[in-house]
PDB file of N, CA and C in Angstrom:
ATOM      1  N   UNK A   1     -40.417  61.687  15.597  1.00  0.00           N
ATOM      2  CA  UNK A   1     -41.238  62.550  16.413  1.00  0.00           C
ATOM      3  C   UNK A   1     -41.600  63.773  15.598  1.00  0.00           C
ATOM      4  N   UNK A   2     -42.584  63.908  15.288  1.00  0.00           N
ATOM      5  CA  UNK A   2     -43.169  65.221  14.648  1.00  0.00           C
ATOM      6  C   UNK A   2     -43.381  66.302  14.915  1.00  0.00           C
ATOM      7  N   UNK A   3     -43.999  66.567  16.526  1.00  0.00           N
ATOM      8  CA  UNK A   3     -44.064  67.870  17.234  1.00  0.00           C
ATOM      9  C   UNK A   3     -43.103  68.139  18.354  1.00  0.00           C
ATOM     10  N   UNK A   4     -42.829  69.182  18.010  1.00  0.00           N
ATOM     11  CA  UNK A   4     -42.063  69.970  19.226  1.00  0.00           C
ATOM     12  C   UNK A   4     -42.266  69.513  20.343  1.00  0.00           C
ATOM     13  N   UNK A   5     -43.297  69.955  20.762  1.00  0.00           N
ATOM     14  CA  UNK A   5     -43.423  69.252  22.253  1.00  0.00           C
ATOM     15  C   UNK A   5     -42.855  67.937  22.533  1.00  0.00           C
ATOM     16  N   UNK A   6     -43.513  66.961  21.350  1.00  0.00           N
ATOM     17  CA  UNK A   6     -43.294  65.151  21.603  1.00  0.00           C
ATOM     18  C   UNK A   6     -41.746  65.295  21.466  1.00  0.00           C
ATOM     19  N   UNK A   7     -40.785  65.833  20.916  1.00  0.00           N
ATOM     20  CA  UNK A   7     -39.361  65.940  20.924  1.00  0.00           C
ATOM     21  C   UNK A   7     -38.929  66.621  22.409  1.00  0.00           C
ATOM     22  N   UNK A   8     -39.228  67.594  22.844  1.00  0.00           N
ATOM     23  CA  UNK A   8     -38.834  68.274  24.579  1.00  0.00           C
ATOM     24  C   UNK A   8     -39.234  66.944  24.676  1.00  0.00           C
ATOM     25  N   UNK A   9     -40.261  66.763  25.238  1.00  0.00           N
ATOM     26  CA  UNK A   9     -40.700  65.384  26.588  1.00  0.00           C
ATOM     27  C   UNK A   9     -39.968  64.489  26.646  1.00  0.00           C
ATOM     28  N   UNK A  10     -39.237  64.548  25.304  1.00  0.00           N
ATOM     29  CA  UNK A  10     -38.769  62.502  24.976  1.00  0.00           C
ATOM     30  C   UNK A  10     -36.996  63.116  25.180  1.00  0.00           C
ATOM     31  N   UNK A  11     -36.817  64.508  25.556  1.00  0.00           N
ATOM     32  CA  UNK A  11     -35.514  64.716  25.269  1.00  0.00           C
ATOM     33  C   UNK A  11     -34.876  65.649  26.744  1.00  0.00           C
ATOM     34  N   UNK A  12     -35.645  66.199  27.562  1.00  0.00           N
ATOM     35  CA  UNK A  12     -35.659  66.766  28.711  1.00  0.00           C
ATOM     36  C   UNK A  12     -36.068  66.626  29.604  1.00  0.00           C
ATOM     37  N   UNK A  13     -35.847  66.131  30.855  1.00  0.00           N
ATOM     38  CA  UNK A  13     -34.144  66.035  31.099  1.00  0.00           C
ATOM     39  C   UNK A  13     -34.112  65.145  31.303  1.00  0.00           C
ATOM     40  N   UNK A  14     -32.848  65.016  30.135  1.00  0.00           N
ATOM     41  CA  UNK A  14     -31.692  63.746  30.248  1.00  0.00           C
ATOM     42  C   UNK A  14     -30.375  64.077  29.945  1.00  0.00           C
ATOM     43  N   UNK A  15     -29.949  63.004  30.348  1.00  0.00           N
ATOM     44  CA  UNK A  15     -28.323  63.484  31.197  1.00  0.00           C
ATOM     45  C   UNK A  15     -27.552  63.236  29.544  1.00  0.00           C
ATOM     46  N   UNK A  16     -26.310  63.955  29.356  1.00  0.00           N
ATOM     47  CA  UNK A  16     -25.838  63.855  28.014  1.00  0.00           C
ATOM     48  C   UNK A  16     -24.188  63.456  28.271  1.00  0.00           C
ATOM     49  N   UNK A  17     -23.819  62.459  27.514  1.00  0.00           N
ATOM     50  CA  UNK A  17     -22.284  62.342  27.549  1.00  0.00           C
ATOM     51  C   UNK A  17     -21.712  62.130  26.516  1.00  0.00           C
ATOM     52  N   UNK A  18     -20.421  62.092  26.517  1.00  0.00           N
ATOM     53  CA  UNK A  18     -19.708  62.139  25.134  1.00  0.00           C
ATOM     54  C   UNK A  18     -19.325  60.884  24.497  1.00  0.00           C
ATOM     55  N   UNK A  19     -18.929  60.723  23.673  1.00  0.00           N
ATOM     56  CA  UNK A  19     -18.390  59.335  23.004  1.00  0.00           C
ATOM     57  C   UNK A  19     -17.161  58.266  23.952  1.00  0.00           C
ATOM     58  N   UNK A  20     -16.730  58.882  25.212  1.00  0.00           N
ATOM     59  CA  UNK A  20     -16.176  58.012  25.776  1.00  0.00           C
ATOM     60  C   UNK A  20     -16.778  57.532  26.849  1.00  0.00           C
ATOM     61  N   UNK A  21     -18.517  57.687  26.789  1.00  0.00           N
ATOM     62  CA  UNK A  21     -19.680  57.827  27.895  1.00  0.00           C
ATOM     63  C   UNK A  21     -19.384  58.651  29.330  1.00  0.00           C
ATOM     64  N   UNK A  22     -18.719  59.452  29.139  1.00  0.00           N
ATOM     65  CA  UNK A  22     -18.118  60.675  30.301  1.00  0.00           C
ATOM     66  C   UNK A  22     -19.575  61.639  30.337  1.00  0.00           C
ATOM     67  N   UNK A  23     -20.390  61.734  31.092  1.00  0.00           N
ATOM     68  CA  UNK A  23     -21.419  62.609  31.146  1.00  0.00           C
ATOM     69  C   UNK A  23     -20.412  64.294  31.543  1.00  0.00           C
ATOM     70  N   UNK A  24     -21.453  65.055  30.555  1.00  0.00           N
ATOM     71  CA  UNK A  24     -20.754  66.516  29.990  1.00  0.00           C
ATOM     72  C   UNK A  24     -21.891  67.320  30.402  1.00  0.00           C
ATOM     73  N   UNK A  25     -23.051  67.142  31.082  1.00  0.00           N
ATOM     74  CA  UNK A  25     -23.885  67.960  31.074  1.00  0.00           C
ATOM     75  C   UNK A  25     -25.743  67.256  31.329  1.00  0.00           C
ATOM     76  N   UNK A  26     -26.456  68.096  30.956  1.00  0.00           N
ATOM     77  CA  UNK A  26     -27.685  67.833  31.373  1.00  0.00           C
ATOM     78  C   UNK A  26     -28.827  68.543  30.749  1.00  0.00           C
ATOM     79  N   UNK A  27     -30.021  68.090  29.477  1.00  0.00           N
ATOM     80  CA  UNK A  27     -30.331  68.891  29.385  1.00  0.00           C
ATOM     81  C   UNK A  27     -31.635  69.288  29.618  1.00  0.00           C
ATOM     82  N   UNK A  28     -31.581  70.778  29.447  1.00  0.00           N
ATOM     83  CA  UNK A  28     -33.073  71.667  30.444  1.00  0.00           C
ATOM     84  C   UNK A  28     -33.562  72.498  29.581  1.00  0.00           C
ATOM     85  N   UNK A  29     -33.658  72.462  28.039  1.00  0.00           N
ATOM     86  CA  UNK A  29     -34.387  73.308  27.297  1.00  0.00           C
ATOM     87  C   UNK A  29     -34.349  73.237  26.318  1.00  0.00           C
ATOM     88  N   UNK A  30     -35.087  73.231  25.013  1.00  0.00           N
ATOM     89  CA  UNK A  30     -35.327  73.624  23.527  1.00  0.00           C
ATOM     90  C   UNK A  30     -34.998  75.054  23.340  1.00  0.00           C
ATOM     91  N   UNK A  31     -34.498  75.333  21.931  1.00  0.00           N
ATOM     92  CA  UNK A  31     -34.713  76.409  21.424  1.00  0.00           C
ATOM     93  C   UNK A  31     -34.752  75.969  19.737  1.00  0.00           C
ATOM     94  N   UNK A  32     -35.636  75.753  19.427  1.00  0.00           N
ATOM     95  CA  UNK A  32     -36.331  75.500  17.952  1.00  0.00           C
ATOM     96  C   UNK A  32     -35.339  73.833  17.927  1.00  0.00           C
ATOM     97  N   UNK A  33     -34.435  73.819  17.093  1.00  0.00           N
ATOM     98  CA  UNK A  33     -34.061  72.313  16.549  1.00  0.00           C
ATOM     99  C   UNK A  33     -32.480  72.142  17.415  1.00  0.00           C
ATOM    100  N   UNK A  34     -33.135  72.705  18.627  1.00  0.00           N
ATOM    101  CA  UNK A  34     -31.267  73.250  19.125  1.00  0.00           C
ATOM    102  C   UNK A  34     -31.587  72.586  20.649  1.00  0.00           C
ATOM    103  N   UNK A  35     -30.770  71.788  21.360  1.00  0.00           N
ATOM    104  CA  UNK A  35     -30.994  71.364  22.753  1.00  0.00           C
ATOM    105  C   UNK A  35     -30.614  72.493  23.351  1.00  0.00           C
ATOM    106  N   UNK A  36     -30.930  72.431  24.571  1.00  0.00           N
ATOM    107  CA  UNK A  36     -30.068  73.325  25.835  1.00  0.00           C
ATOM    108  C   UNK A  36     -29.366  72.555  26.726  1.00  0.00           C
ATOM    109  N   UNK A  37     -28.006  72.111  27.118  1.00  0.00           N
ATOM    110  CA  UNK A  37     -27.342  71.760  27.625  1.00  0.00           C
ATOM    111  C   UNK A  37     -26.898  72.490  29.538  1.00  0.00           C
ATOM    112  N   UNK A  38     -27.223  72.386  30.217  1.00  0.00           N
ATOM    113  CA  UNK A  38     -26.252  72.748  31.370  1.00  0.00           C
ATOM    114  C   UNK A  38     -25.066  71.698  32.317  1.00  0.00           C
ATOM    115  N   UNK A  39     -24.258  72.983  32.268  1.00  0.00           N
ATOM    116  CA  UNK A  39     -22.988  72.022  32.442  1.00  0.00           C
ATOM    117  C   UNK A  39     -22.087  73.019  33.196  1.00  0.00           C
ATOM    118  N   UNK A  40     -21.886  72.514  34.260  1.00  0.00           N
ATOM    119  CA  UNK A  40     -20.950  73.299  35.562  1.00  0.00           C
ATOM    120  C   UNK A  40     -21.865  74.800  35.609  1.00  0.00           C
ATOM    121  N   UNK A  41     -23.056  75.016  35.809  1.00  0.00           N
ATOM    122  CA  UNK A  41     -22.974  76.084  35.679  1.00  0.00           C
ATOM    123  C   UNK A  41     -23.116  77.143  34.297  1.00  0.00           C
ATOM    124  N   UNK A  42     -22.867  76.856  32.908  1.00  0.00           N
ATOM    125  CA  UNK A  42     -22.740  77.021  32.113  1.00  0.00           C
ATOM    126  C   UNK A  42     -24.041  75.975  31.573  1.00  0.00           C
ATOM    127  N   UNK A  43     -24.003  77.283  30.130  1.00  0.00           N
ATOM    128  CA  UNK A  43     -25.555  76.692  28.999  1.00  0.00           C
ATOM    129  C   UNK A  43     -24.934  76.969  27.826  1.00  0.00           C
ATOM    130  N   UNK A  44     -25.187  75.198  27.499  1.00  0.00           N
ATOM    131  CA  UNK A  44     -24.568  75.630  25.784  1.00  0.00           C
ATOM    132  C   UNK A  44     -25.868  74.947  24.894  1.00  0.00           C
ATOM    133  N   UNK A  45     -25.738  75.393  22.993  1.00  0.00           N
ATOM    134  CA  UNK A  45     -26.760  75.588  22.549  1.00  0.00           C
ATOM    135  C   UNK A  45     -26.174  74.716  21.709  1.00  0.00           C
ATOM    136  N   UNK A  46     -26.739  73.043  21.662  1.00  0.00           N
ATOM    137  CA  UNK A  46     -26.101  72.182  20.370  1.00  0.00           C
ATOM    138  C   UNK A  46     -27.239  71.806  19.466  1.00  0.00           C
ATOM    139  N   UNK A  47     -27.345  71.828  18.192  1.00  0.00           N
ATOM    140  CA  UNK A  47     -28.334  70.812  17.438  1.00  0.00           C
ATOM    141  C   UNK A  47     -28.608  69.567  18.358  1.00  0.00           C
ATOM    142  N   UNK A  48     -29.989  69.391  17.770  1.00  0.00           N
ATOM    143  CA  UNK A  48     -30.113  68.168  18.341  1.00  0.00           C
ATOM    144  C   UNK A  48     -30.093  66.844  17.470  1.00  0.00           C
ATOM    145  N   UNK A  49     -29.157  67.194  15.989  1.00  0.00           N
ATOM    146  CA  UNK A  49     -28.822  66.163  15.107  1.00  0.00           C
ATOM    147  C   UNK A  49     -27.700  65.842  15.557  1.00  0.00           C
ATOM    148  N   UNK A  50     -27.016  66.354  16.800  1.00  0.00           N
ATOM    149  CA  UNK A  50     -25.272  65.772  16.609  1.00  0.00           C
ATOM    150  C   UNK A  50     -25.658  64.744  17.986  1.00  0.00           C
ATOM    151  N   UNK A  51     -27.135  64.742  18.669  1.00  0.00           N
ATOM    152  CA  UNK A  51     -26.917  63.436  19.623  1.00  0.00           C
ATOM    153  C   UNK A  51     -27.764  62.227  18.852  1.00  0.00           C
ATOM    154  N   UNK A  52     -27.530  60.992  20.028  1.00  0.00           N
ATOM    155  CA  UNK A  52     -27.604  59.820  19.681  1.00  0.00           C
ATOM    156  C   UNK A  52     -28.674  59.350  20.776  1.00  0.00           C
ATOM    157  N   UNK A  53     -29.703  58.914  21.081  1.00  0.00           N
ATOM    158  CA  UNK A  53     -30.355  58.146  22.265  1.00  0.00           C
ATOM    159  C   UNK A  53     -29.484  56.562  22.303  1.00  0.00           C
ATOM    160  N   UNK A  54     -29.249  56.170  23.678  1.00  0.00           N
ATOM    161  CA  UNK A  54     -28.938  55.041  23.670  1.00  0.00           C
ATOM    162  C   UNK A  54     -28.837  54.738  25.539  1.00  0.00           C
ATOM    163  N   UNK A  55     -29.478  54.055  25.752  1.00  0.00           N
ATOM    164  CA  UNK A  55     -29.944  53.585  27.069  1.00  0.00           C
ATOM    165  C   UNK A  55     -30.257  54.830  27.884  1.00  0.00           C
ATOM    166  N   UNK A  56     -31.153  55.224  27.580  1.00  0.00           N
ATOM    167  CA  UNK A  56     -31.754  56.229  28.355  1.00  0.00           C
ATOM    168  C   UNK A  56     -30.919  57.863  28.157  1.00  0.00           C
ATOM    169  N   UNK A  57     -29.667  57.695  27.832  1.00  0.00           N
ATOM    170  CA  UNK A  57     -28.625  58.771  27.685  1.00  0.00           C
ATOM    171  C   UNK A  57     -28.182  59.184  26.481  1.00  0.00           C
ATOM    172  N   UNK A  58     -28.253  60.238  25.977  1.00  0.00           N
ATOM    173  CA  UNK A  58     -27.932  60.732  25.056  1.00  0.00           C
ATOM    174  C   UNK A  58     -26.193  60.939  24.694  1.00  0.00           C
ATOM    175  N   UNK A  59     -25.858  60.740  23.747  1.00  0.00           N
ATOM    176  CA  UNK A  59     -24.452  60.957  23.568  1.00  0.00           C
ATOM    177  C   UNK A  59     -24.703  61.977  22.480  1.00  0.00           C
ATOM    178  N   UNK A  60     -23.265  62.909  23.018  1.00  0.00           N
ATOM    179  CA  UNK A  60     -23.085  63.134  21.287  1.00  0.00           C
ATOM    180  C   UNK A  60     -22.104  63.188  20.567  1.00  0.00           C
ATOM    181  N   UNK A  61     -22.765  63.044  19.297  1.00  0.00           N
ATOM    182  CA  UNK A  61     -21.918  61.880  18.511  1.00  0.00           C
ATOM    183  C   UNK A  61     -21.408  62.510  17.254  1.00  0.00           C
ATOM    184  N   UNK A  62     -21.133  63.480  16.978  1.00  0.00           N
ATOM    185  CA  UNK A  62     -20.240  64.359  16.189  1.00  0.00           C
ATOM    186  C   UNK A  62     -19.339  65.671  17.001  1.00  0.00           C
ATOM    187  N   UNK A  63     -18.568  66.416  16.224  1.00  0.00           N
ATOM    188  CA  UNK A  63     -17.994  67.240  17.107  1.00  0.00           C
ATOM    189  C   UNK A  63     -18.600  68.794  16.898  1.00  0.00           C
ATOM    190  N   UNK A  64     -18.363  69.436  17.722  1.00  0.00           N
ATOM    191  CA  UNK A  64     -18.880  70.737  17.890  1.00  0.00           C
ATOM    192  C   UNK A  64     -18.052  71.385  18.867  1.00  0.00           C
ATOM    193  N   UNK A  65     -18.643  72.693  18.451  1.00  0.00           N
ATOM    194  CA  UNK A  65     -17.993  74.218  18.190  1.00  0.00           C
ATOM    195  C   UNK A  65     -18.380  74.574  19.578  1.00  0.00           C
ATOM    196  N   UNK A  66     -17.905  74.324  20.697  1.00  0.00           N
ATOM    197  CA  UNK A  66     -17.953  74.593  22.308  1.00  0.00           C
ATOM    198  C   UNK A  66     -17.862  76.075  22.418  1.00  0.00           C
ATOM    199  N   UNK A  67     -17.196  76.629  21.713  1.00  0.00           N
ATOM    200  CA  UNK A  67     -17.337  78.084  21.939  1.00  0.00           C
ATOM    201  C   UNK A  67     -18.816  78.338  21.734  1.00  0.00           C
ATOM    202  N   UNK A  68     -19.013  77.982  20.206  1.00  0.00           N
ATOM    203  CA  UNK A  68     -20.080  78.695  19.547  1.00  0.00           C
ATOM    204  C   UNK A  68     -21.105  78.369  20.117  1.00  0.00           C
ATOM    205  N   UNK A  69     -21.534  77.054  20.735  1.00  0.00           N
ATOM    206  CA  UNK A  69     -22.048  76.094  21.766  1.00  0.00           C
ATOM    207  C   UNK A  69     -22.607  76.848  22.985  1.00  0.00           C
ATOM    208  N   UNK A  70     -21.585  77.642  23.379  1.00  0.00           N
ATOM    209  CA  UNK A  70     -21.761  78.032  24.311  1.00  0.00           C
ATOM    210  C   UNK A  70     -22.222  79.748  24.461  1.00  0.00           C
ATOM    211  N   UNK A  71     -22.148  79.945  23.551  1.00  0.00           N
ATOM    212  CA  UNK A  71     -22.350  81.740  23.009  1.00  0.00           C
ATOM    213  C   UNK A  71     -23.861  81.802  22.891  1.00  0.00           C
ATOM    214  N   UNK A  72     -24.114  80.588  22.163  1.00  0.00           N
ATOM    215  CA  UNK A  72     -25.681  80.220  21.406  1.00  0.00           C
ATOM    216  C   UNK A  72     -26.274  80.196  22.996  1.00  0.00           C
ATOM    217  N   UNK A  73     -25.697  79.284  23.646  1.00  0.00           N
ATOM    218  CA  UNK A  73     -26.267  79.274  25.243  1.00  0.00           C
ATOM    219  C   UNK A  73     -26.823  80.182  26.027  1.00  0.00           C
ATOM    220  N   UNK A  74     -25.168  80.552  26.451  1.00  0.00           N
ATOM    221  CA  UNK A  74     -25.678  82.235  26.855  1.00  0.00           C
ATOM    222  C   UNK A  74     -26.753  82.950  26.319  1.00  0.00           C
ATOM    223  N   UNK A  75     -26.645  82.830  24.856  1.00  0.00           N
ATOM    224  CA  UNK A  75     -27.956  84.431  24.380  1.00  0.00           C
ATOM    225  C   UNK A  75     -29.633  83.016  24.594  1.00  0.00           C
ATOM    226  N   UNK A  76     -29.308  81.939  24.409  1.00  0.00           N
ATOM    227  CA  UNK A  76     -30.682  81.400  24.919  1.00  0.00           C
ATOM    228  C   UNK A  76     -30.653  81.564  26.515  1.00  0.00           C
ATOM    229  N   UNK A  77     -30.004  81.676  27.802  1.00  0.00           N
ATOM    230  CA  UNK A  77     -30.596  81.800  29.079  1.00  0.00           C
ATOM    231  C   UNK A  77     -30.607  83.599  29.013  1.00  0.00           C
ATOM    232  N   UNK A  78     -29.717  84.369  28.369  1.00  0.00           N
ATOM    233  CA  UNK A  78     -30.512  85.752  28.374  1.00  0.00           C
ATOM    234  C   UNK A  78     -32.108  85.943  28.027  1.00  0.00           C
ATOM    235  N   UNK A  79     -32.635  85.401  27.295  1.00  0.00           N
ATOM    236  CA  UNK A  79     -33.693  86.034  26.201  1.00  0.00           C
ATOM    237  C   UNK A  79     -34.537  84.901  27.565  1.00  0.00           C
ATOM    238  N   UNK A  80     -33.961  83.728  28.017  1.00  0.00           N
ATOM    239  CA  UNK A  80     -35.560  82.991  28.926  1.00  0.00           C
ATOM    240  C   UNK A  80     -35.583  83.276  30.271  1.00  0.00           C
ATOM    241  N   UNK A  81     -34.669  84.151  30.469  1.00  0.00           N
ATOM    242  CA  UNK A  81     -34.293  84.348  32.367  1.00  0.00           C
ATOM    243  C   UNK A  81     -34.801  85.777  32.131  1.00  0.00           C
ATOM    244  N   UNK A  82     -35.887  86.426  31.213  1.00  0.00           N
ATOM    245  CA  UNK A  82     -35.793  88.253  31.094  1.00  0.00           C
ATOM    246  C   UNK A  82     -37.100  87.996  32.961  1.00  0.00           C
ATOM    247  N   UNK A  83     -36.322  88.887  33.550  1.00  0.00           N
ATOM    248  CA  UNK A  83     -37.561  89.778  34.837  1.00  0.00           C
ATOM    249  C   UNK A  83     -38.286  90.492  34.187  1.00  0.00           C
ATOM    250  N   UNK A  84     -39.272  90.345  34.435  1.00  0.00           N
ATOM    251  CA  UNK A  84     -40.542  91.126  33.996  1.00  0.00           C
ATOM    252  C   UNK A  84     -41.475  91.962  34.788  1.00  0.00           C
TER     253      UNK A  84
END
């Protein structure tokens, strides 16, 4: 997929689970080469090289930094939730 856009469409929203197919979340946004994940309530910020497509659901398929995951999150729903 070459453009941004054609990557969102083909990637939002769909439901995301982990390597033991346990769905972890859901996702609802880009931020450059980075998914947006929501999950309980919570937004975390993963590459979108560590998932996998496979029957409609994304896994992902290396490990990651849930803190950092989730820090990246937060400052992406600060900067897209600004009132204006």
């Amino acid at each position: 997929m070459e453009k941004k856009e054609d990557l969102s469409e083909s990637l939002i929203p769909r439901f995301v689970v982990n390597k033991n197919g346990e769905k972890i979340g859901e996702t609802i946004g880009m931020d450059g080469q980075r998914i947006i994940l929501k999950k309980n309530g919570d937004f975390y910020s993963v590459p979108v090289s560590v998932l996998d497509e496979h029957l409609g659901e994304l896994t992902i398929k290396k490990n990651i930094d849930w803190e950092t995951a989730k820090a990246l999150g937060e400052r992406w729903r600060k900067k897209s939730f600004v009132i204006r």
